[in-house]
Protein backbone atom coordinates (compact mmCIF):
# COMPACT_ATOMS: atom_id res chain seq x y z
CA UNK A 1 73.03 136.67 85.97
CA UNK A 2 73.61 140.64 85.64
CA UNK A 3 76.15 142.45 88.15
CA UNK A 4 74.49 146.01 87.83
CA UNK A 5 75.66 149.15 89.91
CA UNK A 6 73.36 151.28 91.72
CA UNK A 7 73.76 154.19 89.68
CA UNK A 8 70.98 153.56 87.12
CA UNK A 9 69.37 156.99 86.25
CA UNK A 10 72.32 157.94 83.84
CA UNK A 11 71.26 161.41 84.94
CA UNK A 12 72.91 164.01 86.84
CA UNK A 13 69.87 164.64 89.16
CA UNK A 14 69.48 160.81 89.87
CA UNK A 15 68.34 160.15 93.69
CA UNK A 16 70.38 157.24 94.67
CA UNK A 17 71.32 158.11 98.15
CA UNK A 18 68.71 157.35 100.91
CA UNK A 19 66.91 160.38 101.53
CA UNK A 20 68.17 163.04 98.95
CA UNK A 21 66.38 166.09 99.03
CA UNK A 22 63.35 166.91 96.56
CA UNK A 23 64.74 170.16 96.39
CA UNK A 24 67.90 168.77 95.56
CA UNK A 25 66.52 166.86 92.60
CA UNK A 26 63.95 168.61 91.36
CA UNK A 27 62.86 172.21 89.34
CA UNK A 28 60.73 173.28 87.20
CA UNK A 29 58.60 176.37 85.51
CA UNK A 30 55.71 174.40 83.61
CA UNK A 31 53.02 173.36 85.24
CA UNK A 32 50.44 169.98 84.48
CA UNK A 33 47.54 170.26 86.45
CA UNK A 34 46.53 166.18 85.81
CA UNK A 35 46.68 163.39 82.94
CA UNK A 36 44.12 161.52 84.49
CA UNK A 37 41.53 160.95 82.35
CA UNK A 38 38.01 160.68 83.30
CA UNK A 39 36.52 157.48 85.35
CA UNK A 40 33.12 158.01 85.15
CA UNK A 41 32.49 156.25 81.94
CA UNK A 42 34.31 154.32 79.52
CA UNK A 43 33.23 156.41 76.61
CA UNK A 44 34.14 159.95 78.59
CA UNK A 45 37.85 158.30 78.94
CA UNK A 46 38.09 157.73 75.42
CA UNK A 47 37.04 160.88 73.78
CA UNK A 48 38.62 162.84 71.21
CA UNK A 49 39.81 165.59 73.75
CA UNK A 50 42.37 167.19 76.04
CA UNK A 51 40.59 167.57 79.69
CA UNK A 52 39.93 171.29 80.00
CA UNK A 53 42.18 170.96 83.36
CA UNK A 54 45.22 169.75 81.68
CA UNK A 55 47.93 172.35 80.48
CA UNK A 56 51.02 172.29 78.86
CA UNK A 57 53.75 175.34 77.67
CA UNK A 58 54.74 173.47 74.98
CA UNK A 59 50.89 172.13 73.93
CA UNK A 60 50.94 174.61 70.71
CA UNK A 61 50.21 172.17 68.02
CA UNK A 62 46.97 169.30 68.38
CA UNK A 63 48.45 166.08 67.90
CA UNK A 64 46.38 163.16 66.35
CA UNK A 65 44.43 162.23 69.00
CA UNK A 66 43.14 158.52 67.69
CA UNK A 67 45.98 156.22 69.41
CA UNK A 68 45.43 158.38 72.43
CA UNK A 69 41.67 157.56 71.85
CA UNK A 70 42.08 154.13 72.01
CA UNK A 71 44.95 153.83 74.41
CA UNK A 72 42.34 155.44 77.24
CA UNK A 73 40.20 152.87 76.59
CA UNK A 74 42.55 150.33 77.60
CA UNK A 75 43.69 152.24 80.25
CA UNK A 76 39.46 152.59 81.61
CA UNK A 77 39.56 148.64 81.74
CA UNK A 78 42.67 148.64 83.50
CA UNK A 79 40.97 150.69 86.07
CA UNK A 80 37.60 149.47 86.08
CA UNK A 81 39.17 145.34 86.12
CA UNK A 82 42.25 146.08 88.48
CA UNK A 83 44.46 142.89 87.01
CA UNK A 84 47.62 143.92 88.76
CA UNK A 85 50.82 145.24 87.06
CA UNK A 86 52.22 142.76 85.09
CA UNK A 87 48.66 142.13 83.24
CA UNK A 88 48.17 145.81 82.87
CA UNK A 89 51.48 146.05 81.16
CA UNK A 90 50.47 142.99 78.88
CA UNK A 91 47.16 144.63 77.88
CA UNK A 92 48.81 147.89 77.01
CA UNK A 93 50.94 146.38 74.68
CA UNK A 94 49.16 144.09 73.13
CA UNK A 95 46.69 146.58 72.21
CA UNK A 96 49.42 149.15 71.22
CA UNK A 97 51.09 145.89 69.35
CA UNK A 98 47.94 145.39 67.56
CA UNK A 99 47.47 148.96 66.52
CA UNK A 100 51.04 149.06 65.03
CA UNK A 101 51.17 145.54 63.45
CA UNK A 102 48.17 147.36 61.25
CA UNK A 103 49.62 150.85 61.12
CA UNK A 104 52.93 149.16 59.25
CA UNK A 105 50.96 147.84 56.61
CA UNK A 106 51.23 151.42 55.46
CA UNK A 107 54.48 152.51 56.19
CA UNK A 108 57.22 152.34 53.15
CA UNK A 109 59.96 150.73 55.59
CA UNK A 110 58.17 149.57 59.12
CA UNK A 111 57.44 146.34 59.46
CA UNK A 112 54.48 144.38 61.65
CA UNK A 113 55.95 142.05 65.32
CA UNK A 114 53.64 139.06 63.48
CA UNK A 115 53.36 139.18 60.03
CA UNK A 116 56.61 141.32 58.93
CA UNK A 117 56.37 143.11 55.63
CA UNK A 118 53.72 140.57 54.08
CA UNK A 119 50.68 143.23 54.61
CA UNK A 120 52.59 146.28 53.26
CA UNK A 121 50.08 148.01 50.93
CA UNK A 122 50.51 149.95 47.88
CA UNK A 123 52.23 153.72 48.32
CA UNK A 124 48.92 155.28 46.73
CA UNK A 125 47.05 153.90 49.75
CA UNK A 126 49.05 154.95 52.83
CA UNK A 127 46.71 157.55 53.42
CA UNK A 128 45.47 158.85 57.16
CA UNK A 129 42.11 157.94 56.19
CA UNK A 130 43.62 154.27 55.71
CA UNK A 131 45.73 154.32 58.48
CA UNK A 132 42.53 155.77 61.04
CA UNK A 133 40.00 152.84 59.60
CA UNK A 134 43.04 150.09 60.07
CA UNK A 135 44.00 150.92 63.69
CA UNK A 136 41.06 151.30 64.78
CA UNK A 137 39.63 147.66 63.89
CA UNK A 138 43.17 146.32 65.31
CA UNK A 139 42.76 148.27 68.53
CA UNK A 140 38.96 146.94 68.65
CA UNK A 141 39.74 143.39 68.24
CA UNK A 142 42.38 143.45 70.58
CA UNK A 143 40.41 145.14 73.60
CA UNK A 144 37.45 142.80 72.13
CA UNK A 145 39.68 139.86 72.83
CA UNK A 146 41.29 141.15 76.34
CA UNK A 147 37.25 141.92 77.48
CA UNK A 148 35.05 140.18 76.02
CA UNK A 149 32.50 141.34 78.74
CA UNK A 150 32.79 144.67 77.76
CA UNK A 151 32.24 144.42 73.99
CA UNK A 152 29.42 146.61 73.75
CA UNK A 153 31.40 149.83 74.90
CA UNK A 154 33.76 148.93 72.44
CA UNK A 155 31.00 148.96 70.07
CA UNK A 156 30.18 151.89 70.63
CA UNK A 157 33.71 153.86 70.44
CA UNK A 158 33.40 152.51 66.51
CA UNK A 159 29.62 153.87 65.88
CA UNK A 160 31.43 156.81 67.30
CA UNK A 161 34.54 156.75 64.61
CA UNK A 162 31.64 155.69 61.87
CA UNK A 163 33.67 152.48 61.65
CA UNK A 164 31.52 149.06 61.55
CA UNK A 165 32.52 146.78 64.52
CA UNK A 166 30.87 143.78 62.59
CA UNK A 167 33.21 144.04 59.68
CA UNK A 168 34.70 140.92 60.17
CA UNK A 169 36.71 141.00 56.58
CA UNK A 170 40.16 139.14 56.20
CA UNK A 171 40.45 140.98 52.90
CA UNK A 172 43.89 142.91 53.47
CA UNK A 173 43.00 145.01 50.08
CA UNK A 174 40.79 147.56 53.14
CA UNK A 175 41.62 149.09 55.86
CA UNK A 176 39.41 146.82 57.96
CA UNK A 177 41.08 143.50 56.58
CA UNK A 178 44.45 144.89 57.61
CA UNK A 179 43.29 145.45 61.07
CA UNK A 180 41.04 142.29 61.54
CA UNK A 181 44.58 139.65 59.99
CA UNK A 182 47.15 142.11 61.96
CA UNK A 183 44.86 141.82 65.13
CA UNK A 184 44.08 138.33 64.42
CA UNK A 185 47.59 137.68 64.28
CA UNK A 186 48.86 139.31 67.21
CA UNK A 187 46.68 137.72 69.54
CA UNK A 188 46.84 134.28 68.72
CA UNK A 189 50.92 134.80 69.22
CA UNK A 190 49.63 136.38 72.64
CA UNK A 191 46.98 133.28 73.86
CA UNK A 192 50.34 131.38 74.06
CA UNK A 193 52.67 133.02 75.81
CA UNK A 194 52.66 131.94 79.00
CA UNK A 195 50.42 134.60 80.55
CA UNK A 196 47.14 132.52 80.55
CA UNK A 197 44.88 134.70 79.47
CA UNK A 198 42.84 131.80 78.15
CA UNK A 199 43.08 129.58 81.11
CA UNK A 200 44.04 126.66 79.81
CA UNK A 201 47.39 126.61 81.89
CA UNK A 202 45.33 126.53 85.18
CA UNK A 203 41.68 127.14 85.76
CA UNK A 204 40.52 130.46 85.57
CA UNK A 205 41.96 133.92 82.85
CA UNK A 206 45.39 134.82 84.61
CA UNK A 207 44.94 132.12 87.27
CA UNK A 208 48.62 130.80 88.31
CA UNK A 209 50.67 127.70 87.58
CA UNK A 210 54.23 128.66 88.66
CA UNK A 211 53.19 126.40 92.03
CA UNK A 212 54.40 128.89 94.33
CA UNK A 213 53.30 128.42 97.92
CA UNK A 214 54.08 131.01 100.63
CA UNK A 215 56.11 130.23 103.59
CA UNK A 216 54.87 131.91 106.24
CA UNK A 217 51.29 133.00 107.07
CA UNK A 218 49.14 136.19 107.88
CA UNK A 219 49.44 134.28 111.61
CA UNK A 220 53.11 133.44 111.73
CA UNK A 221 56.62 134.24 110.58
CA UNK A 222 58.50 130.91 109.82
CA UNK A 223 61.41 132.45 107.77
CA UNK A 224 61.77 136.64 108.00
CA UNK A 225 63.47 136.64 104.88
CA UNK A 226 60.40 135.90 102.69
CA UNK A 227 57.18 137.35 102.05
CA UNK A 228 54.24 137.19 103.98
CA UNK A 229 50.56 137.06 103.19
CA UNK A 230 48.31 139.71 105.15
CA UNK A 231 45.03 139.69 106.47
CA UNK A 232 43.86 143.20 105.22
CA UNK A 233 40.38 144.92 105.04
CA UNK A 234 38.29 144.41 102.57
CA UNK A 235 36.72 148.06 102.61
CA UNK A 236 33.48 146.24 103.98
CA UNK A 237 34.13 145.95 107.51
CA UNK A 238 35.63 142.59 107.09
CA UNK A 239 39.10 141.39 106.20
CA UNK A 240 40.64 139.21 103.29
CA UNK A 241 43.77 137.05 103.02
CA UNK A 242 46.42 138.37 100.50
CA UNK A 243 46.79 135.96 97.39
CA UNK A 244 50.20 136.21 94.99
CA UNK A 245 49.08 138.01 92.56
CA UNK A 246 50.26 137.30 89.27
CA UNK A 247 52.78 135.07 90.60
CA UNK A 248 53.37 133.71 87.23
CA UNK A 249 53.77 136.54 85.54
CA UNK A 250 57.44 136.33 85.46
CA UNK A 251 57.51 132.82 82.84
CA UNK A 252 55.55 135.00 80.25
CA UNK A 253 56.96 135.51 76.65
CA UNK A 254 58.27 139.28 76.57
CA UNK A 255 58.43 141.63 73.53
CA UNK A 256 62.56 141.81 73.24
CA UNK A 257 64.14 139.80 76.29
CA UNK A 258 65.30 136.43 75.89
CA UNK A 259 63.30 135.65 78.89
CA UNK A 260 62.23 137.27 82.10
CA UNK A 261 65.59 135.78 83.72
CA UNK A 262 67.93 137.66 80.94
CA UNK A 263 68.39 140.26 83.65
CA UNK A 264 67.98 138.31 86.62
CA UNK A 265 70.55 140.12 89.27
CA UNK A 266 73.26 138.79 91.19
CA UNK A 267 72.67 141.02 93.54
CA UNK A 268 70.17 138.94 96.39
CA UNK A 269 68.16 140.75 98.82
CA UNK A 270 69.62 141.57 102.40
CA UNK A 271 69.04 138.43 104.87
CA UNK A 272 68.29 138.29 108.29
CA UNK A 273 71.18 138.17 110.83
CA UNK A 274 73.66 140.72 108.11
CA UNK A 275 73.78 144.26 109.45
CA UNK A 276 72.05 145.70 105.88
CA UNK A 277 68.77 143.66 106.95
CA UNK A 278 68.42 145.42 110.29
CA UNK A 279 69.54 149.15 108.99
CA UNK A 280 66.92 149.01 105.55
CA UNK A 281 64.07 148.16 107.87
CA UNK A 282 65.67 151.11 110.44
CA UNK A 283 65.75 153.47 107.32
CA UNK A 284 61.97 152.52 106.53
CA UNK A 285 60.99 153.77 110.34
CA UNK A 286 63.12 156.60 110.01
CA UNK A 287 61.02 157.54 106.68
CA UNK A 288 57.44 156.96 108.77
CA UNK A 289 58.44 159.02 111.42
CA UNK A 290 58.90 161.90 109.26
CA UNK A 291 56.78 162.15 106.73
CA UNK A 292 56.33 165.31 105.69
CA UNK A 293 53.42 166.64 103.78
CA UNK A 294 55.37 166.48 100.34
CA UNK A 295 56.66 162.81 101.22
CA UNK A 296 52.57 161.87 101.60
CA UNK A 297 51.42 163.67 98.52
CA UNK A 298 54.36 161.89 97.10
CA UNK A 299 53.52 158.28 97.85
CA UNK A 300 49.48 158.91 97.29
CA UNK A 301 50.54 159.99 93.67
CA UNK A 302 52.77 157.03 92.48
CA UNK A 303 50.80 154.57 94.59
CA UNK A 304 48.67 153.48 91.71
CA UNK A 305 48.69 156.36 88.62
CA UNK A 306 46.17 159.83 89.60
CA UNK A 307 42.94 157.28 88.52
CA UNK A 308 43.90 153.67 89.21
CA UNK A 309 45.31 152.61 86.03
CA UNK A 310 48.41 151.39 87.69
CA UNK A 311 52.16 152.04 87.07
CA UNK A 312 52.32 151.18 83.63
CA UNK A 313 49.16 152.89 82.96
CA UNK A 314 50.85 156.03 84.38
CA UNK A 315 53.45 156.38 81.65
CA UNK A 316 51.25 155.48 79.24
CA UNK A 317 49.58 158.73 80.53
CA UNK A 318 53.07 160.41 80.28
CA UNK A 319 53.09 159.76 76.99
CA UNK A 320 49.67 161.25 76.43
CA UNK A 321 51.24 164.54 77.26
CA UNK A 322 54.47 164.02 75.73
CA UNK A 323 52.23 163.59 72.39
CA UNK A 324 50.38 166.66 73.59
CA UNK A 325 53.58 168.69 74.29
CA UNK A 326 55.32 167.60 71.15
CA UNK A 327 52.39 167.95 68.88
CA UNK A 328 52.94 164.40 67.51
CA UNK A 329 50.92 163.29 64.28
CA UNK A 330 49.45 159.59 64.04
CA UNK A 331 52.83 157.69 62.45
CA UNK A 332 54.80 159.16 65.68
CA UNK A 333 51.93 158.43 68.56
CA UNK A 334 52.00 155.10 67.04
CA UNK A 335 55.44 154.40 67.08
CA UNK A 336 55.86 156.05 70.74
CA UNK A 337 53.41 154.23 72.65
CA UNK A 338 54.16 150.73 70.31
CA UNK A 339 57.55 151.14 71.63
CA UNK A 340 56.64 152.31 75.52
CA UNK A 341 53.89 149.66 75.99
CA UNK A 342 55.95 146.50 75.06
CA UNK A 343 58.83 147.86 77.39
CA UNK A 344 56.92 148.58 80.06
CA UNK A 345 55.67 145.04 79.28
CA UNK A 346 58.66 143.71 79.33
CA UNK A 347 59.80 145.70 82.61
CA UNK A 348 56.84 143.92 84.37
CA UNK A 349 58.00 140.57 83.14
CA UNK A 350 61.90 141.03 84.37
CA UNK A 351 60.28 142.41 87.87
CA UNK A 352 58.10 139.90 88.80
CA UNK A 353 60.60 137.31 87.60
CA UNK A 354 62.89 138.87 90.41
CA UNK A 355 59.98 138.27 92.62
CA UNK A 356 59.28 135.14 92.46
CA UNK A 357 62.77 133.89 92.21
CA UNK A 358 64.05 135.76 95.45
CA UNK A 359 60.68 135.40 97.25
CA UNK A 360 61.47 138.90 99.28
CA UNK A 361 60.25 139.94 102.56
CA UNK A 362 58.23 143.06 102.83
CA UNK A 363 59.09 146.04 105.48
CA UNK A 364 56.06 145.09 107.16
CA UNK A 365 57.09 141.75 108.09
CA UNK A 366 60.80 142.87 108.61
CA UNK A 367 59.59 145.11 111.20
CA UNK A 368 57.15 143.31 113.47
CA UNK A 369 60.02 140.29 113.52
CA UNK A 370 62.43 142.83 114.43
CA UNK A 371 61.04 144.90 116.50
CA UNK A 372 57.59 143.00 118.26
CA UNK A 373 58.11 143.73 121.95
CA UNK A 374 60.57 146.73 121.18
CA UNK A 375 59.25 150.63 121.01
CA UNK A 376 60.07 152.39 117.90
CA UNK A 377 58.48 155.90 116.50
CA UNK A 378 57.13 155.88 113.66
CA UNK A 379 53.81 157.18 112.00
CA UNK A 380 50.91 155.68 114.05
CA UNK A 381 48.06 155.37 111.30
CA UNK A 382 45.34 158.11 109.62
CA UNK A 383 45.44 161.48 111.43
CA UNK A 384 47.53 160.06 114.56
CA UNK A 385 50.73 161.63 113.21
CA UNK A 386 54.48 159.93 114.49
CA UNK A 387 53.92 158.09 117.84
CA UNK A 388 55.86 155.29 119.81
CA UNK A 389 54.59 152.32 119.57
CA UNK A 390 55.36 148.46 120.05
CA UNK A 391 56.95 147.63 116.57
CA UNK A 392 54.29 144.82 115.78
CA UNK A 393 51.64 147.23 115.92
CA UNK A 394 53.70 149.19 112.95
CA UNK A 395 52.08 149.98 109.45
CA UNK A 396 52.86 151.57 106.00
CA UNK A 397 51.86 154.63 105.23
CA UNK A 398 48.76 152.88 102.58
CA UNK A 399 45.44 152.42 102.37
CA UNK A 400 43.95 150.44 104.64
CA UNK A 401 42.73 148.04 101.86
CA UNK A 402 46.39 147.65 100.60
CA UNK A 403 48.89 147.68 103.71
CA UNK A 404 51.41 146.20 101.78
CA UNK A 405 51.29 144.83 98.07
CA UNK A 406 50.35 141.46 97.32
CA UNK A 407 53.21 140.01 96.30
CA UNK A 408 57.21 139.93 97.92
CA UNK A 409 59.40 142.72 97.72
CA UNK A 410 62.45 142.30 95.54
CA UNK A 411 62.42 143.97 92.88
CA UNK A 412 60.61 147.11 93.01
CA UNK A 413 58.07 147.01 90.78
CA UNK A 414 57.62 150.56 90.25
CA UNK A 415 61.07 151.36 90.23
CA UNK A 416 61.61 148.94 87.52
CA UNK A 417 58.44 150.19 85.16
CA UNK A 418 59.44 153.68 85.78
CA UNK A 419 63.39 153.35 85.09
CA UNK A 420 62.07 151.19 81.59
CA UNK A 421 59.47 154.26 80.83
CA UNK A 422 61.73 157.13 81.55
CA UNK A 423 64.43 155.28 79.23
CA UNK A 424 62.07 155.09 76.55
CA UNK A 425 60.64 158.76 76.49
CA UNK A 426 64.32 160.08 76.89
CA UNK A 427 65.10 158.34 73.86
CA UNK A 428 61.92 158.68 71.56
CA UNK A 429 61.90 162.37 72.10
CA UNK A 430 65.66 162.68 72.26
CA UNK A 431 66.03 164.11 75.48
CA UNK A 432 65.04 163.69 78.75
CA UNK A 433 63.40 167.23 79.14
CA UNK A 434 59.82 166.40 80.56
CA UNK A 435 58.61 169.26 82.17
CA UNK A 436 55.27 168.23 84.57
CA UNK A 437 54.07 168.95 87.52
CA UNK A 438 50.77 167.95 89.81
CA UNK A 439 49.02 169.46 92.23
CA UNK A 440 48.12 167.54 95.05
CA UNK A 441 45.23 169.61 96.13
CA UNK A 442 44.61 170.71 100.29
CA UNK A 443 43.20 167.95 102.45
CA UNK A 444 42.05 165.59 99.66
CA UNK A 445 44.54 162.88 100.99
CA UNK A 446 42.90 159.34 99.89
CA UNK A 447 44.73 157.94 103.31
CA UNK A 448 43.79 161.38 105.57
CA UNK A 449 41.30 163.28 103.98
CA UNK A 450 40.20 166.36 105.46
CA UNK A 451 43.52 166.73 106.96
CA UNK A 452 46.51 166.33 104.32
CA UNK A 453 47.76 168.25 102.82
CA UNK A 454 47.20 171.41 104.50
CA UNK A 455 47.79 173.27 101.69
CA UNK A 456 48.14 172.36 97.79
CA UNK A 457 51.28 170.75 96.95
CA UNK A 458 53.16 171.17 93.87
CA UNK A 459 54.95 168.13 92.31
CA UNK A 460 57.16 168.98 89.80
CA UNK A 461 59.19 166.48 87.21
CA UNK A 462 61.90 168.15 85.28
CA UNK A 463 63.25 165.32 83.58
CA UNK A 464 62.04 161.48 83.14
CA UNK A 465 64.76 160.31 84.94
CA UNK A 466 63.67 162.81 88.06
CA UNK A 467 60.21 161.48 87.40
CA UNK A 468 61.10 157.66 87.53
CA UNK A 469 63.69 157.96 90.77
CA UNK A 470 60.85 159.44 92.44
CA UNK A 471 58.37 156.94 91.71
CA UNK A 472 61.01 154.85 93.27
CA UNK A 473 61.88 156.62 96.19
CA UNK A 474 58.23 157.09 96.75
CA UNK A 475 58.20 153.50 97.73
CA UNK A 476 60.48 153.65 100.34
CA UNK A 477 58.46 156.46 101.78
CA UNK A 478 55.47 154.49 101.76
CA UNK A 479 56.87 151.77 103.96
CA UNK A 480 56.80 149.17 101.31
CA UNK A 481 59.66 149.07 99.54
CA UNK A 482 63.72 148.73 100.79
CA UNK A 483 66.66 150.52 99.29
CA UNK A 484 67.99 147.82 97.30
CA UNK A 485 64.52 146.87 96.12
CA UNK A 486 64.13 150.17 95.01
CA UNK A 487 67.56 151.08 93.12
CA UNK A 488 68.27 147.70 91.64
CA UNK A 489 64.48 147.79 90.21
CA UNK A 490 65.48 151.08 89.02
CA UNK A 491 68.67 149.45 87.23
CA UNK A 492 67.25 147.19 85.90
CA UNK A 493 64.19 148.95 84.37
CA UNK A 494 66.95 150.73 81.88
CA UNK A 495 68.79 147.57 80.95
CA UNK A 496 65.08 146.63 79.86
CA UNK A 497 64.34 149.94 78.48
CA UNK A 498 67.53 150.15 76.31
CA UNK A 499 66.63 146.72 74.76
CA UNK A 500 63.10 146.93 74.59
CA UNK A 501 64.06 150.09 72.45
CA UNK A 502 66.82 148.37 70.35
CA UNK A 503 64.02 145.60 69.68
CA UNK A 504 61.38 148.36 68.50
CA UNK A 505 63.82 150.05 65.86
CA UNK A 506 64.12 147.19 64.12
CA UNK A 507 60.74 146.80 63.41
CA UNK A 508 60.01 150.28 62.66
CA UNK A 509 63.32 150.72 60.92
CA UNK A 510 62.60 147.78 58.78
C-alpha cells in the first residue's frame, strides 16, 4: 500500500486547506461560456461544429474536428444510458482505444494497445483521407459493440461521413479493414476484463459479482463507519432503495496499473469514536450552513458535467476545448484524448477499488448518528435557506433524486478523476495554463430554480490543477464528500495520471 501526502496538486494555487478561498485560488481573463454539447439528439451532439455559444481567446486555428465527432457520441450515450462513473470511464476509452489502435496503423513510430506494430501500413498511405475512413469504422464498431441498441444512430453518423457501416472487411490493405481488425481486437481484449460488459460474470451487462452486501440499511445504522443505502425519490412521487453501483468496478483490468489495488492507500478513513470522525462531519455542517451563492453554482456544476455525461465525460469535454484552444490537427486529438480516456479509466478503477475495500460512510449517515436528537444549523432543503434543525432531519445540498451517491465514500471519486485529468492535460499540452470559465446563469439552479443564483455567476479555471481541486472541494460543499475523501482522491488521481501517461508514451513513442 501507498503512503501519499496531502499535497497532491503539485501546484502553487492547490486548495488543500478546508475552506480556502475561491478568490484565493482562482483568476482569470478568458471566458468559456459552456462545452456542453447538445442533448437533444444524438446526431446534434455529434456534429462537425463548435456550439455558436462556446468561445475561446486562444480558438484562432479549427482543429480536426472528427475524434471530437465521435468522442460526443460516446459522451450522448453516456448521458442518455447513465452507467455510473467507472463504466463511463470504460466506454470513453475503449472507444478512444479503438480509434487509436487504427490511427497507429499509420503512424511511422506509434504503435496499436492490441496488435502492436503488425498493422503499420506503407508511408505512401498515411494519408488524412486514410486515417478519417480508419477511425471512423474503429470508433463505429466500438460504440456498435458498447450499444448495440442504438446501432442505427450510429448508422447514421457514417451515411453522414459517406463511410459504409456494412463494410465488414478484415482486409487491413483499406482503411476500413484497419478499423474493423483494430476494433475487433480491442474489444475482444475488453469482453474479458473483468468489467462484465457481456454478463457472463453475473446475470445482466455490468451486473456485479464482487459479493458485496451492505451493512446497514436505509432503516438502521448497525456500524457508522460504513455506508448506507438510502431510500431516495424516484422523481415520480415515489421512492427507491439505493443499489451499489458498480460495486465491482474496482477488479476490472486497467489500461497501465498493475491492478486497481497498485495504489491502494494506507491511509484508512476516520472511524467513529477518534476526534477526526466527529470534526469532518462538523466541517460538512459548517459548509451547509453557509453556502454561498458561488459554493451552490459550484457544486451544481461538478455534480455530474454541464449535460450529464458524468465526471469523466467532463474532461473529456475539457479536452474538446483544449483541442479547440490549441488548434490541434487529427494525429494530436488522437493522441490527447487516447491518452486522457484510458487514465481517466484507470482513475475510476483505483477509486472504486478504494471503495469497496474501505466500505466508507457517507456525511449523511455520519450526521444523523451523530447528531439525531441534537440541533445543529445547517441548510434546511430547496429555498428554506440555513435553519436549526434536529440533525436526523439533515440533507446534502443535491437533488432530491440523488441525496447522496450510490456507493460509500472513500475515495472521492471526483477528486480522483479530476486530479488523473488535470495531470494529463498539464502534461500533453506542457503546461497547466487552462484558461475557462462558466457562467452559471441567474436563478436557473437545477436544486432552487427560480431563486439561485440571484445573479449570473462566473466560474473561472486558470489552471487544471485549480480546475480539478475544485471539483474536489465542490464535494465537500455538497455535503457528500469528507476532507480526507476528497484530498487523498485527489492524490491519488496524479499517481494514476503520471502512470497512465508513462504507459501512453510508450505506445505512441513506439
Amino acid at each position: 500500500m501507498q503512503n501519499i501526502a496531502l499535497n497532491p496538486s503539485n501546484d502553487d494555487s492547490t486548495e488543500t486547506q478546508s475552506h480556502m478561498s475561491r478568490r484565493e485560488v482562482l483568476s482569470t481573463g478568458l471566458k468559456f461560456m459552456t462545452i456542453a454539447a447538445s442533448t437533444t439528439a444524438l446526431l446534434d451532439a455529434c456534429t462537425d461544429r463548435i456550439p455558436p455559444e462556446q468561445t475561446s481567446a486562444h480558438a484562432t486555428i479549427n482543429p480536426d474536428r472528427l475524434v471530437i465527432q465521435w468522442n460526443n457520441a460516446a459522451l450522448q450515450m453516456i448521458r442518455t444510458t447513465q452507467p455510473g462513473p467507472p463504466i463511463a470511464a470504460r466506454v470513453l476509452a475503449t472507444v478512444h482505444a479503438c480509434i487509436y489502435d487504427a490511427w497507429a496503423a499509420y503512424d511511422p513510430v506509434a504503435v496499436g494497445t492490441r496488435l502492436g506494430a503488425t498493422l503499420r501500413r506503407p508511408r505512401a498511405e498515411h494519408t488524412l483521407a486514410n486515417k478519417h475512413r480508419a477511425i471512423s469504422y474503429a470508433a463505429y464498431r466500438a460504440l456498435a459493440d458498447l450499444y448495440p441498441k442504438a446501432i442505427p444512430q450510429f448508422n447514421a453518423i457514417m451515411h453522414g461521413l459517406n463511410y459504409d457501416s456494412a463494410d465488414r472487411s478484415t482486409d487491413i490493405s483499406t482503411p476500413a479493414g484497419i478499423g474493423n481488425v483494430a476494433a475487433q481486437a480491442v474489444l475482444k481484449f475488453r469482453h474479458k476484463d473483468g468489467s462484465n460488459q457481456l454478463g457472463d460474470l453475473h446475470s445482466g451487462a455490468y451486473s456485479d459479482y464482487s459479493g458485496y452486501a451492505a451493512l446497514n440499511t436505509p432503516d438502521s445504522i448497525n456500524d457508522p463507519n460504513h455506508w448506507q443505502p438510502l431510500h431516495i425519490s424516484d422523481g415520480h412521487g415515489g421512492h427507491i432503495v439505493q443499489k451499489y453501483t458498480t460495486a465491482c468496478c474496482g477488479l476490472i483490468k486497467p489500461f497501465a496499473l498493475t491492478s486497481g489495488a497498485q495504489f491502494r492507500l494506507a491511509l484508512a478513513p476516520a472511524t467513529y469514536h477518534s476526534a477526526e470522525y466527529l470534526a469532518q462531519a462538523q466541517q460538512i455542517l459548517a459548509y451547509s450552513a453557509d453556502l454561498t451563492a458561488e459554493h451552490k453554482a459550484t457544486v451544481e456544476y461538478w455534480m455530474d458535467g454541464p449535460s450529464s455525461e458524468q465526471p469523466p465525460g467532463h474532461w473529456a469535454l475539457f479536452a474538446q476545448f483544449v483541442a479547440q484552444r490549441d488548434g490541434y490537427d487529427l494525429d494530436r486529438n488522437v493522441q490527447l484524448f487516447f491518452t486522457l480516456t484510458n487514465a481517466l479509466f484507470d482513475a475510476g478503477i483505483a477509486a472504486w477499488d478504494c471503495k469497496l475495500h474501505y466500505n466508507a460512510v457517507r456525511p449523511i449517515t455520519a450526521i444523523h448518528y451523530l447528531f439525531s436528537g441534537k440541533q445543529v444549523r445547517a441548510w434546511a432543503g430547496p429555498y428554506l435557506g440555513s435553519k436549526n434543525m434536529d440533525g436526523k432531519n439533515w440533507l446534502p445540498y443535491q437533488k432530491a433524486t440523488i441525496v447522496t451517491p450510490p456507493f460509500p465514500e472513500y475515495v472521492s471519486g471526483h477528486s480522483t478523476f479530476s486530479a488523473s485529468g488535470a495531470e494529463i492535460l498539464k502534461r500533453f499540452t506542457g503546461s497547466d495554463t487552462f484558461g475557462l470559465s462558466y457562467i452559471a446563469k441567474a436563478k436557473k439552479s437545477s436544486i432552487e430554480p427560480g431563486l439561485t443564483p440571484a445573479t449570473d455567476i462566473t466560474l473561472s479555471y486558470p489552471t487544471f490543477s485549480a480546475a480539478a481541486n475544485e471539483a474536489g472541494i465542490s464535494r465537500r460543499y455538497g455535503g457528500i464528500h469528507f476532507e480526507r475523501g476528497d484530498l487523498v482522491g485527489r492524490a491519488l488521481g496524479r499517481l494514476v495520471g503520471q502512470q497512465a501517461w508513462e504507459k501512453a508514451q510508450t505506445y505512441i513513442r513506439g
